[in-house]
C-alpha atoms as a PDB file:
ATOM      1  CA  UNK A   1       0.000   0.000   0.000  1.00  0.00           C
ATOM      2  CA  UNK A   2       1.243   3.504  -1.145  1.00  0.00           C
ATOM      3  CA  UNK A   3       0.180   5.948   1.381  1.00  0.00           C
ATOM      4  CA  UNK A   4       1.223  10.004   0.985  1.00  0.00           C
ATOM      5  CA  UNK A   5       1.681  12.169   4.053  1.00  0.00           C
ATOM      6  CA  UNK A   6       0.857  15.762   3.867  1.00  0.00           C
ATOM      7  CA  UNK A   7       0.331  18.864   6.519  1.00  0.00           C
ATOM      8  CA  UNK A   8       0.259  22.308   6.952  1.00  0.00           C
ATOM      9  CA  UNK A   9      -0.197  23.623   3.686  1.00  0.00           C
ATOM     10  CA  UNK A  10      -1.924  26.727   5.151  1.00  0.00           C
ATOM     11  CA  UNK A  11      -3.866  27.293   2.153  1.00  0.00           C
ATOM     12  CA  UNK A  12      -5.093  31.101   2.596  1.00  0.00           C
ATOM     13  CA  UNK A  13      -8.617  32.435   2.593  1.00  0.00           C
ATOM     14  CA  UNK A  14      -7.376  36.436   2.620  1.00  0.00           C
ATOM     15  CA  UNK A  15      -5.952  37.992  -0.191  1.00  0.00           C
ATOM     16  CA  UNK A  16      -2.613  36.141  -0.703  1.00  0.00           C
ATOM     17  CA  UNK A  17       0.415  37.478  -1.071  1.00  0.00           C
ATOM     18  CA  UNK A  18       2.622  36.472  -4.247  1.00  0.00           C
ATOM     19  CA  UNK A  19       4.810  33.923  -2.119  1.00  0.00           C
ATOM     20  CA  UNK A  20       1.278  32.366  -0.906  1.00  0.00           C
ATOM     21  CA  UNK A  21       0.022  32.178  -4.316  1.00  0.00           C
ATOM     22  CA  UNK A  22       2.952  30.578  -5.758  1.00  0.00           C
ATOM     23  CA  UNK A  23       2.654  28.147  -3.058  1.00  0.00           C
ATOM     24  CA  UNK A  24      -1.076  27.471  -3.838  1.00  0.00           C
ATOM     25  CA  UNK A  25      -0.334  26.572  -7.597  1.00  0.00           C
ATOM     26  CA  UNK A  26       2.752  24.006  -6.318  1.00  0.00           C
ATOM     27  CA  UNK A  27      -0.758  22.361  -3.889  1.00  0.00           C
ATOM     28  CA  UNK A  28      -2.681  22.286  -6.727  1.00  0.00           C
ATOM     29  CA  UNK A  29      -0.633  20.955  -9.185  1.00  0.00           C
ATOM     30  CA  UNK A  30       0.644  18.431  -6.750  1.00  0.00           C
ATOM     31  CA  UNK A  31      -2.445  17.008  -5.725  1.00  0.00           C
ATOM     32  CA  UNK A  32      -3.690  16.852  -9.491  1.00  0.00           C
ATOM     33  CA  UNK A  33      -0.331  14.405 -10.036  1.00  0.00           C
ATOM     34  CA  UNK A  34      -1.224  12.608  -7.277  1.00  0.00           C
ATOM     35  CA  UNK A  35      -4.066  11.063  -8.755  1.00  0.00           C
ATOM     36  CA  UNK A  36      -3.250   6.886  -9.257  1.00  0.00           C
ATOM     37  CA  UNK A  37       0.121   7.251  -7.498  1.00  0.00           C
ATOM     38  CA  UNK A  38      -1.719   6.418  -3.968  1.00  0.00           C
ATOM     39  CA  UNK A  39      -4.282   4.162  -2.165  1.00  0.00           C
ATOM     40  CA  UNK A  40      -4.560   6.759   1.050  1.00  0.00           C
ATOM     41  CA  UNK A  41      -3.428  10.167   1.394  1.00  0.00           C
ATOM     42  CA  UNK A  42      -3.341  11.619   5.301  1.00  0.00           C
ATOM     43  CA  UNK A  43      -4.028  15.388   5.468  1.00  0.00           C
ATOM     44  CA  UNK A  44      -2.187  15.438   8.885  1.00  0.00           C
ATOM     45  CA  UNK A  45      -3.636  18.868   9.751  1.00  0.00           C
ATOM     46  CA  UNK A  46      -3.163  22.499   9.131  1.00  0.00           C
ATOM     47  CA  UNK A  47      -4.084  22.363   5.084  1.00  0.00           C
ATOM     48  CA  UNK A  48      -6.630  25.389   5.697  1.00  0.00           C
ATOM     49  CA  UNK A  49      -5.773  28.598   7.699  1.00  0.00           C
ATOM     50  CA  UNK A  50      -9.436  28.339   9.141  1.00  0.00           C
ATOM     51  CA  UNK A  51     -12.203  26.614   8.242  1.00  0.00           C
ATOM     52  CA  UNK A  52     -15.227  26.849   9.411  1.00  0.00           C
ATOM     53  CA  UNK A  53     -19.307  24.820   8.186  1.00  0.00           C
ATOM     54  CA  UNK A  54     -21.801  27.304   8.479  1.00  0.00           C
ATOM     55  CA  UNK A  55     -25.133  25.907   7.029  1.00  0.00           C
ATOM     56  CA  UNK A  56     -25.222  27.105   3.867  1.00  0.00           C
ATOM     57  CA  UNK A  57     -22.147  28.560   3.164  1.00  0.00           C
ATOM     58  CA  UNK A  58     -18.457  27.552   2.358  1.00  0.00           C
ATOM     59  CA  UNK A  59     -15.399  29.709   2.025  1.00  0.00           C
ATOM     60  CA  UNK A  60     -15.530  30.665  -1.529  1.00  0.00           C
ATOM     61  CA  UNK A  61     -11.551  31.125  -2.014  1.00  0.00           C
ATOM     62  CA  UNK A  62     -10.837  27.271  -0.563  1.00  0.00           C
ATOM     63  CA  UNK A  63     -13.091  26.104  -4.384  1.00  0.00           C
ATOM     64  CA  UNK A  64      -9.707  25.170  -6.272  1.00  0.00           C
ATOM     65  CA  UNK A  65      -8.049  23.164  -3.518  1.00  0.00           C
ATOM     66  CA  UNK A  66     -11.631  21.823  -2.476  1.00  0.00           C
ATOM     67  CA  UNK A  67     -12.499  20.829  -6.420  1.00  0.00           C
ATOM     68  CA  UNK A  68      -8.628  19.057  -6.525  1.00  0.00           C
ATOM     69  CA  UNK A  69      -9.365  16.956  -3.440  1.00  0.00           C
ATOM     70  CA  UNK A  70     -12.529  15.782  -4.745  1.00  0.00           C
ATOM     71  CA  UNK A  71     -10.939  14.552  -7.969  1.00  0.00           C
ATOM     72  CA  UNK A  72      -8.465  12.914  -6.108  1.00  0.00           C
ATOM     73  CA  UNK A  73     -10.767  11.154  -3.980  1.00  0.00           C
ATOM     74  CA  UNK A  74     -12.781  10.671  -7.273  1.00  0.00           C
ATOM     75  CA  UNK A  75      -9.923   8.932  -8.432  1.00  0.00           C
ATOM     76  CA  UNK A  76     -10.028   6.258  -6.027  1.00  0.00           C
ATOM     77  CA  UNK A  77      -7.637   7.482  -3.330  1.00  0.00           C
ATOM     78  CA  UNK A  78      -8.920   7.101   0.253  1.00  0.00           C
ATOM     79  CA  UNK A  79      -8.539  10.247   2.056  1.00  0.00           C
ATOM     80  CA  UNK A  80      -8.237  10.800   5.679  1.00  0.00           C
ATOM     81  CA  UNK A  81      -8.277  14.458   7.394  1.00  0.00           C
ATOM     82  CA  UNK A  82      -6.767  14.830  11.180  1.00  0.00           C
ATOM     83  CA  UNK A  83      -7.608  18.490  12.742  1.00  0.00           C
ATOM     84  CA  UNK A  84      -4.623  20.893  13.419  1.00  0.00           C
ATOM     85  CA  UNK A  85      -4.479  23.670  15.396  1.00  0.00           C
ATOM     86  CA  UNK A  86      -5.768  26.199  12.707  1.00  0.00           C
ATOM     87  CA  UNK A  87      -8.678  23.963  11.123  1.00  0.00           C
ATOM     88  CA  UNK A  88     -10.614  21.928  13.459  1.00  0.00           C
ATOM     89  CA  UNK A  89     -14.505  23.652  13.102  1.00  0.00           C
ATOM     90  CA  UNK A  90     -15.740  20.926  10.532  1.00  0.00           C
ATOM     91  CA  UNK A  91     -19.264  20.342   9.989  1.00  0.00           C
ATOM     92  CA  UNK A  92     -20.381  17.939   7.204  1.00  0.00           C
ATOM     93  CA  UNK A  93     -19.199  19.133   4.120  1.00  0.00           C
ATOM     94  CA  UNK A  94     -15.926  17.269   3.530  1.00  0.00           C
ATOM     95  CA  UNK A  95     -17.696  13.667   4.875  1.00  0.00           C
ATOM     96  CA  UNK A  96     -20.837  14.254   3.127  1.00  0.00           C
ATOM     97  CA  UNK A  97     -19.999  15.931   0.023  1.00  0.00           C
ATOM     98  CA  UNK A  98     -16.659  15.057  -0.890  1.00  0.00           C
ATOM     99  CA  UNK A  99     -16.453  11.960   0.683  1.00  0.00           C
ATOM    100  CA  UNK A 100     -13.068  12.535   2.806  1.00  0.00           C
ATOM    101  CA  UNK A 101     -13.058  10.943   6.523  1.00  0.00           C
ATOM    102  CA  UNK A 102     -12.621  13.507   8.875  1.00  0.00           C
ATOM    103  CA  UNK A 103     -10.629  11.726  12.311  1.00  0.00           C
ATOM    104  CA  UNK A 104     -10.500  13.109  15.820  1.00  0.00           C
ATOM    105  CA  UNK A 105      -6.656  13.552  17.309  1.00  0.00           C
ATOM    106  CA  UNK A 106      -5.385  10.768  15.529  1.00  0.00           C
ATOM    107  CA  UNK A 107      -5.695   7.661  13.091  1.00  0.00           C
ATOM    108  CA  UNK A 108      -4.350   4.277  12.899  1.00  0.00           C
ATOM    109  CA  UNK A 109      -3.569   2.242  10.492  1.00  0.00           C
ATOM    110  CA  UNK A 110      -1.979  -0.787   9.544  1.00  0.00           C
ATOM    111  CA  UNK A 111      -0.373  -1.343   6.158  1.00  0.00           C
ATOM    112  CA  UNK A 112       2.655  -2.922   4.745  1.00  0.00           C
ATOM    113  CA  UNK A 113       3.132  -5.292   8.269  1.00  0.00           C
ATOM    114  CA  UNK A 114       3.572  -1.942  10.258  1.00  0.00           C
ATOM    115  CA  UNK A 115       1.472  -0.406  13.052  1.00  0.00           C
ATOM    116  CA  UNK A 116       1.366   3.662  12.066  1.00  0.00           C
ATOM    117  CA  UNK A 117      -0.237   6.183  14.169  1.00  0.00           C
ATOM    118  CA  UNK A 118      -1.225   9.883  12.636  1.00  0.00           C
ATOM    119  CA  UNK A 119      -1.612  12.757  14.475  1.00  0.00           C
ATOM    120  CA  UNK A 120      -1.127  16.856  14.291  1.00  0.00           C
ATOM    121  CA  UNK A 121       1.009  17.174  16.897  1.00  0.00           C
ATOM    122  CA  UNK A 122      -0.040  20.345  18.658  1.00  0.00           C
ATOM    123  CA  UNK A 123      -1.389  18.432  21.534  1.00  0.00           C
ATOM    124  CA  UNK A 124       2.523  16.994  22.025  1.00  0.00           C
ATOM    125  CA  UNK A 125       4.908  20.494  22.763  1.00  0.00           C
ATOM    126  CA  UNK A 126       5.963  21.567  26.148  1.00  0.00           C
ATOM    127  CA  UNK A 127       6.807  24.870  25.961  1.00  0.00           C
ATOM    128  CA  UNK A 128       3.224  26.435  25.073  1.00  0.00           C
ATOM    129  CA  UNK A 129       1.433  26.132  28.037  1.00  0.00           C
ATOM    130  CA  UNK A 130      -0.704  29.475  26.921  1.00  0.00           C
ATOM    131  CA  UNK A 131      -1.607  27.940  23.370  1.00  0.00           C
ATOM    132  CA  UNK A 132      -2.901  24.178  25.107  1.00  0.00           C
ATOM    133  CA  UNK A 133      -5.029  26.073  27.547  1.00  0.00           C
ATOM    134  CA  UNK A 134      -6.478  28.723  24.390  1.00  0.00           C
ATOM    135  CA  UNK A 135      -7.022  25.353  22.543  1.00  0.00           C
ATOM    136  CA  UNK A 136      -9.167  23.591  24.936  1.00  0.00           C
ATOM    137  CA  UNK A 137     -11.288  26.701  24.986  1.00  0.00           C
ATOM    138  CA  UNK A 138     -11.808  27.512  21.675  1.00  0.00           C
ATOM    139  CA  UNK A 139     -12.639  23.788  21.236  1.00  0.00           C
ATOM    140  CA  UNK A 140     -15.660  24.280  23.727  1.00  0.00           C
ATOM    141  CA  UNK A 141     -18.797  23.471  21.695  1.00  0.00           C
ATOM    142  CA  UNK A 142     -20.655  26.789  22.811  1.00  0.00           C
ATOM    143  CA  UNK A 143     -17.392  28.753  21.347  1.00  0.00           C
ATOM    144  CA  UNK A 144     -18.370  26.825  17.631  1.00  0.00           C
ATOM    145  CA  UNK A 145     -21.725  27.833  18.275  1.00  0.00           C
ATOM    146  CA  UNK A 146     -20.477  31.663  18.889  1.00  0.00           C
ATOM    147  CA  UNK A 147     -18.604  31.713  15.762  1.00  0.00           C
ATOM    148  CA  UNK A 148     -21.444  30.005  14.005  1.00  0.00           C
ATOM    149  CA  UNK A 149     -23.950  32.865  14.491  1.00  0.00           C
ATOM    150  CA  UNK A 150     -21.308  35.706  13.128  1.00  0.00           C
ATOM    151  CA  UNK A 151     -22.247  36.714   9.452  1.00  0.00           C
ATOM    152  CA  UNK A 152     -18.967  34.778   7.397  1.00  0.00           C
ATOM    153  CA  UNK A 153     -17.439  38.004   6.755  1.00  0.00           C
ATOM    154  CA  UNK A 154     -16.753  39.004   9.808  1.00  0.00           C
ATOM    155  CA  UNK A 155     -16.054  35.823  11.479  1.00  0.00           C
ATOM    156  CA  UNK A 156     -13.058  34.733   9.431  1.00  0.00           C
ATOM    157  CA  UNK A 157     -11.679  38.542   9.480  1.00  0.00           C
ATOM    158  CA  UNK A 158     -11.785  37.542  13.172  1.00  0.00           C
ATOM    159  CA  UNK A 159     -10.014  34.456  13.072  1.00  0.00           C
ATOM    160  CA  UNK A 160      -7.399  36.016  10.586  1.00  0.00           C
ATOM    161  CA  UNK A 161      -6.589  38.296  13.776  1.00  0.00           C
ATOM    162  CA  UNK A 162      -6.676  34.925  16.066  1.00  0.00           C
ATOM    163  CA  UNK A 163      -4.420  33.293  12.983  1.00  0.00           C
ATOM    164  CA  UNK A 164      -1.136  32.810  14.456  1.00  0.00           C
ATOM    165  CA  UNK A 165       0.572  32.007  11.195  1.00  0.00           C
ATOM    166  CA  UNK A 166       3.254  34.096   9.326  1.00  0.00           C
ATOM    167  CA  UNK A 167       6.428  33.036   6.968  1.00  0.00           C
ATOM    168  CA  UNK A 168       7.753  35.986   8.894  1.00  0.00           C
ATOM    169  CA  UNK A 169       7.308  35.406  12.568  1.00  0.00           C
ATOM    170  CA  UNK A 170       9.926  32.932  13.283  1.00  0.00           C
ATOM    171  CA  UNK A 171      10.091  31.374  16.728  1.00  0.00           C
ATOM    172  CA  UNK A 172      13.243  31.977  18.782  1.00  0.00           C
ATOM    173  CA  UNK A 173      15.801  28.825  18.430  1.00  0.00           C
ATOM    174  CA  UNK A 174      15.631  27.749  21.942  1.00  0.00           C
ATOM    175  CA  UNK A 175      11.484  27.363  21.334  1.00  0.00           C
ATOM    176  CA  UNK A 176      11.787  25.432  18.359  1.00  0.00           C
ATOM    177  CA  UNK A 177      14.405  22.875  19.487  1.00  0.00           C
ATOM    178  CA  UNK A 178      11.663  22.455  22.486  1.00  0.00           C
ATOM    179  CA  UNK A 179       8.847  22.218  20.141  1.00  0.00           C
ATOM    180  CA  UNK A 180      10.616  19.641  17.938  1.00  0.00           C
ATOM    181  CA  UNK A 181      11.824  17.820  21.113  1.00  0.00           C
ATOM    182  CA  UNK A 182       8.282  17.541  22.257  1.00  0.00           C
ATOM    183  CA  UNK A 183       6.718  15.507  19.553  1.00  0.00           C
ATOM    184  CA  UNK A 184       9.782  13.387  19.433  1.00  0.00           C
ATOM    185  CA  UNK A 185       9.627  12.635  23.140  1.00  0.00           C
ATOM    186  CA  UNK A 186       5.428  11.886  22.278  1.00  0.00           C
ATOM    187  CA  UNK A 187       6.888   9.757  19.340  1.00  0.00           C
ATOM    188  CA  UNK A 188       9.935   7.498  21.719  1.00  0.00           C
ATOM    189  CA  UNK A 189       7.072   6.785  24.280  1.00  0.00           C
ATOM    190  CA  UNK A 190       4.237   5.449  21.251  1.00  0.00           C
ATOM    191  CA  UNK A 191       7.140   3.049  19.456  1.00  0.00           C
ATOM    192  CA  UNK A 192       8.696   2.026  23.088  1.00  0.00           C
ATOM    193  CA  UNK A 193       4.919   0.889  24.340  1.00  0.00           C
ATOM    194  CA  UNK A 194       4.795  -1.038  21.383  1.00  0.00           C
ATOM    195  CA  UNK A 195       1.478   0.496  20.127  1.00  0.00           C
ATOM    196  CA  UNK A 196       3.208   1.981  16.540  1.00  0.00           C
ATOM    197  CA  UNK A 197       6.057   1.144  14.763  1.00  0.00           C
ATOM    198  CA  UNK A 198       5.730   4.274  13.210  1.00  0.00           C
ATOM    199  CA  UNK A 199       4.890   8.158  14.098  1.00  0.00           C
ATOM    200  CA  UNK A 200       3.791  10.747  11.994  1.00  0.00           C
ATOM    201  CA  UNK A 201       3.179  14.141  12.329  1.00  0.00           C
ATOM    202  CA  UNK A 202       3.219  17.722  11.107  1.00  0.00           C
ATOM    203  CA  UNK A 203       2.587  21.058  13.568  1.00  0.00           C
ATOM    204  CA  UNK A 204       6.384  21.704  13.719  1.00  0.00           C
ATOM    205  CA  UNK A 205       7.156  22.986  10.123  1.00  0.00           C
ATOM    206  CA  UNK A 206      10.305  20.606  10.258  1.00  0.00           C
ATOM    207  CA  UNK A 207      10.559  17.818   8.000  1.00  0.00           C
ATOM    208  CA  UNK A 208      12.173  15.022   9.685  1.00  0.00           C
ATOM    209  CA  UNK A 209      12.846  11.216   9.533  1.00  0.00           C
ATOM    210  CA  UNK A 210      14.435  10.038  12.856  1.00  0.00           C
ATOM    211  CA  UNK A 211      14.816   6.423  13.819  1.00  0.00           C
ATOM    212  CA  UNK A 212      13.830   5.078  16.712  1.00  0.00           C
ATOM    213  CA  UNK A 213      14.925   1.293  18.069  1.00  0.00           C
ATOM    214  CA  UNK A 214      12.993  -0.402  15.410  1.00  0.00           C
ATOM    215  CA  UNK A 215      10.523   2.190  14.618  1.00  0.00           C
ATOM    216  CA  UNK A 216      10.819   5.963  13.169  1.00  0.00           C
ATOM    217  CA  UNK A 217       8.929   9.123  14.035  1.00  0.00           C
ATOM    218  CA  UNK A 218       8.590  11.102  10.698  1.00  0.00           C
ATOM    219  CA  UNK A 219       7.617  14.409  10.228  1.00  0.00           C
ATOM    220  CA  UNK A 220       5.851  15.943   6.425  1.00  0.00           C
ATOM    221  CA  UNK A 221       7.161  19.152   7.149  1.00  0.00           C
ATOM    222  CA  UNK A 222       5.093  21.877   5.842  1.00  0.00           C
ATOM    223  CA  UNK A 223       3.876  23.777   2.395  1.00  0.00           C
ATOM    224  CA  UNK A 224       5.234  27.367   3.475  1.00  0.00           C
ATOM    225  CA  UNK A 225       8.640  27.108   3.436  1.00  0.00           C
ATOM    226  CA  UNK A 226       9.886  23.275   2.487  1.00  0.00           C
ATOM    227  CA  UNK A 227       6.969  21.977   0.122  1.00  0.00           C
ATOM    228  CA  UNK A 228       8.033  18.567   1.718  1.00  0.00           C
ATOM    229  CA  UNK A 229       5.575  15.486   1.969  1.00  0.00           C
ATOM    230  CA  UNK A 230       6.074  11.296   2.882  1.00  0.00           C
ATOM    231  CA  UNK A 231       5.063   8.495   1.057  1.00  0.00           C
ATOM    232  CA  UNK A 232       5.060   5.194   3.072  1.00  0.00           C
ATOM    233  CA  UNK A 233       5.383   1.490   1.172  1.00  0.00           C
ATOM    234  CA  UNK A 234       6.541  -1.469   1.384  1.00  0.00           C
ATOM    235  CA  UNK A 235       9.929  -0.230   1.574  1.00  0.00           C
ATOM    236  CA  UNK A 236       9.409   2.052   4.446  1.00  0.00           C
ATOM    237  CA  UNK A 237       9.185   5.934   4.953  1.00  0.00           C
ATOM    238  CA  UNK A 238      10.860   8.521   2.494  1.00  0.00           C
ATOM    239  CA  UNK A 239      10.530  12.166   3.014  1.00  0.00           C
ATOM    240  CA  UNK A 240      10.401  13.997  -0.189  1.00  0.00           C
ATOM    241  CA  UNK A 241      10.531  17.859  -1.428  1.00  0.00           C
ATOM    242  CA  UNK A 242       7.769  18.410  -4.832  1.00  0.00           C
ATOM    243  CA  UNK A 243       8.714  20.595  -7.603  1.00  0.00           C
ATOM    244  CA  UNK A 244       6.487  21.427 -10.017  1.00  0.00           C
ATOM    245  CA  UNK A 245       7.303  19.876 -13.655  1.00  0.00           C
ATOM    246  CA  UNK A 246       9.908  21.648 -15.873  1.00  0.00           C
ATOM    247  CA  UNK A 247      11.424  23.119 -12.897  1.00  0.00           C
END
């Protein structure tokens, strides 16, 4: 089984700037290749900025990357979507009209005689005590129910302002090497117990492939800066960087 790892593409809803719409033609035209090459494909999180069901409305500006999923799914790849820490509001649009399984926290899955577990990874720092305790509360089903009642407009030009993400904000070193210790320390204790041979996540915007006794902890990296994915056979895990053809 050929199974493709991807995470926090980030895919914008404002007005993008010319490095985010570069990056949203490299998504597109990745995912349109993709088509036949895989039997599952693991959104691990963080692919939209925000998102958001309201009832009868969708964010208009997420139609390309929403129409490319579909055909991919179409196409007879199984596709599995994990929340991250900037899209976790779903409703039923991606189950019920494009057919893509939406999983709480994380997923597991057997394939090719190895145990793998999936997750985002935000729930695995330790040095963000403030974001864990803004996540549980935004997560509170009354806060979805806030949002909800907010004409669109204004609602996501309020969670642009609660949008933490920026090429240019850069975490000190000190944080990162924490952050990135974090979800390998999460990863050590999951392959140790037993319960995975492998662990894969996203969150940290580092690609990664570390081994661990017999197991790895892998990480797809992220669409902003690396355009870095995994594929997972037979053979094992392989971290790989797309460029778009004729480059």
């Amino acid at each position: 089984m050929r199974i493709c790892v991807i995470s926090d593409l980030h895919y914008k809803y404002l007005k993008p700037s010319a490095e985010d719409a570069e990056n949203s033609a490299y998504i597109l035209q990745f995912l349109a290749e993709a088509q036949g090459k895989y039997e599952i494909m693991v959104l691990c999180g963080d692919i939209f900025d925000l998102w958001y069901d309201w009832q009868h409305t969708i964010i208009k500006q997420y139609f390309p990357l929403l129409v490319k999923l579909y055909e991919l799914k179409e196409s007879g790849c199984r596709i599995v979507y994990l929340p991250g820490n900037h899209d976790f509001w779903f409703g039923d649009f991606l189950p019920e009209y494009l057919g893509i399984e939406l999983v709480d926290e994380q997923f597991d899955l057997k394939a090719n005689g190895k145990k793998i577990l999936f997750c985002h990874g935000d729930t695995h720092t330790v040095n963000d005590l403030r974001y864990q305790l803004f996540r549980r509360f935004i997560r509170l089903p009354f806060m979805k129910r806030i949002f909800g009642l907010l004409h669109p407009d204004l609602a996501l030009k309020l969670g642009s302002s609660l949008s933490r993400t920026s090429r240019h904000r850069k975490d000190p070193a000190h944080l990162r090497l924490k952050k990135n210790a974090g979800l390998l320390n999460y990863a050590s204790k999951i392959i140790r117990s037993g319960y995975a041979d492998y662990v894969i996540m996203g969150h940290s915007h580092n690609p990664i492939i570390t081994p661990i006794d017999s197991g790895f902890y892998a990480n797809s990296g992220d669409w902003i800066s690396h355009h870095s994915y995994l594929e997972i056979d037979a053979g094992g895990i392989n971290l790989k960087y797309y460029k778009k053809q004729g480059e």
